[in-house]
Protein backbone atom coordinates (compact mmCIF):
# COMPACT_ATOMS: atom_id res chain seq x y z
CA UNK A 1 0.00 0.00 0.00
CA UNK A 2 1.43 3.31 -0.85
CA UNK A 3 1.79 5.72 2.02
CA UNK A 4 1.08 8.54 -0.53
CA UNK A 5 -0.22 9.10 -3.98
CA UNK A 6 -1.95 11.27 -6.51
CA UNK A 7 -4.01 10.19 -8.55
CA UNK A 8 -6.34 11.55 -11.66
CA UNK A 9 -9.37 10.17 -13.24
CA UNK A 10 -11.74 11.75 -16.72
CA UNK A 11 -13.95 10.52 -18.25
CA UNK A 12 -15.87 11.55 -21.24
CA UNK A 13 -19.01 10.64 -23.97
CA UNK A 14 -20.15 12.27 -26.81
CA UNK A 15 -23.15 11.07 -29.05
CA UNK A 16 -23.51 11.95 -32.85
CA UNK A 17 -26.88 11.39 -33.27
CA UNK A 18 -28.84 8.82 -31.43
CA UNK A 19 -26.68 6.08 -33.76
CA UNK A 20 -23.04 6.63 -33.14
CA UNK A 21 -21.18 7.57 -29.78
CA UNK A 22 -17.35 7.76 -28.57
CA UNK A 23 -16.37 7.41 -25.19
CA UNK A 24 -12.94 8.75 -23.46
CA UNK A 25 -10.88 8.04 -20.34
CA UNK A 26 -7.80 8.87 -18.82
CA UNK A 27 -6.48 7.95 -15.44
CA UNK A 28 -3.09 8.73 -13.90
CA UNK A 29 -1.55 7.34 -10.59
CA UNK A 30 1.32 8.01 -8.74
CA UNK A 31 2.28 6.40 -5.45
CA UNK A 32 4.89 6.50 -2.99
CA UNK A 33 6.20 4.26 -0.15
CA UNK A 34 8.71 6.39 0.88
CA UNK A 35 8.44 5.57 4.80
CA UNK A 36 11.00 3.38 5.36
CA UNK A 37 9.31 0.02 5.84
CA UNK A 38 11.57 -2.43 4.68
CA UNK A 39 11.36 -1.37 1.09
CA UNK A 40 11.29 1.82 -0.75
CA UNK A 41 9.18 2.30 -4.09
CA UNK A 42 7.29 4.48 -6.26
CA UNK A 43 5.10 3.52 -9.11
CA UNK A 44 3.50 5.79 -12.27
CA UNK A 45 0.10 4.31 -14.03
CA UNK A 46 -1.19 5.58 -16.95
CA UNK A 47 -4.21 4.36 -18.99
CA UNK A 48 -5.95 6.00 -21.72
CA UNK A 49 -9.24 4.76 -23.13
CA UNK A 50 -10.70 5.41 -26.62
CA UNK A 51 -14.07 3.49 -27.99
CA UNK A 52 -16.30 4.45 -31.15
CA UNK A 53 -19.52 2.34 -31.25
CA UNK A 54 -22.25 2.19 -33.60
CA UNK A 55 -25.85 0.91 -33.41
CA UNK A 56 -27.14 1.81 -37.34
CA UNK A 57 -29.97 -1.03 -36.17
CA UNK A 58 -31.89 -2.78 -33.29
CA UNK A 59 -29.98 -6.15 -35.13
CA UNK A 60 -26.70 -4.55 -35.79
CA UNK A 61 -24.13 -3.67 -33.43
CA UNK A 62 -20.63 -2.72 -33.25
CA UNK A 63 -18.14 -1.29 -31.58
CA UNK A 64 -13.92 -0.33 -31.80
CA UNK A 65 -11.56 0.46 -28.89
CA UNK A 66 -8.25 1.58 -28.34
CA UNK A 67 -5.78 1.29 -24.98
CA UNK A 68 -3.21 2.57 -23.94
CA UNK A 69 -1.86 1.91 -21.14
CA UNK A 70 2.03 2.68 -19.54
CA UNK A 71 3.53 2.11 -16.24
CA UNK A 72 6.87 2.21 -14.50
CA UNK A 73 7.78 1.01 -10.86
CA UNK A 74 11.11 2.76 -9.21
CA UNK A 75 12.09 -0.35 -6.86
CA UNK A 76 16.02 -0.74 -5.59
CA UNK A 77 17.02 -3.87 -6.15
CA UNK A 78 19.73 -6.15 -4.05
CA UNK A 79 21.39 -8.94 -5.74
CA UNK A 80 23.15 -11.03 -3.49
CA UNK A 81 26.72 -12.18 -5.42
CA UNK A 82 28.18 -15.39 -3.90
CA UNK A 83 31.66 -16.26 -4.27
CA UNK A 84 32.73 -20.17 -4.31
């Protein structure tokens, strides 16, 4: 569990017509264990959400989506080195 973090969430929909729609999201995290408990860390999240979806009739449906998503953890490492 981080001890701190920011974090920051969107979302968004827009409708072109009452056939057609696109949806948006975006959330960023940042945390921080920075309090000495055994280990140390930090960790950045990002995710980005794009969808387009279509409905031209009750039968037909469809719908196309695109993610991104990136994410880095700052962790010191020990590697123990054993000689013989």
């Amino acid at each position: 569990m981080p001890s701190s973090y920011d974090e920051l969430f969107a979302r968004g929909s827009l409708m072109f017509g009452e056939e057609f729609g696109a949806t948006a999201s975006y959330k960023y995290f940042d945390g921080d264990n920075d309090e000495g408990d055994l280990t140390e860390w930090s960790r950045t999240s990002q995710t980005a959400i794009d969808s387009f979806w279509a409905m031209p009739s009750p039968q037909v449906q469809w719908a196309l989506s695109y993610v991104w998503h990136d994410q880095e953890l700052d962790m010191p490492a020990s590697i123990p080195l054993f000689d013989g």
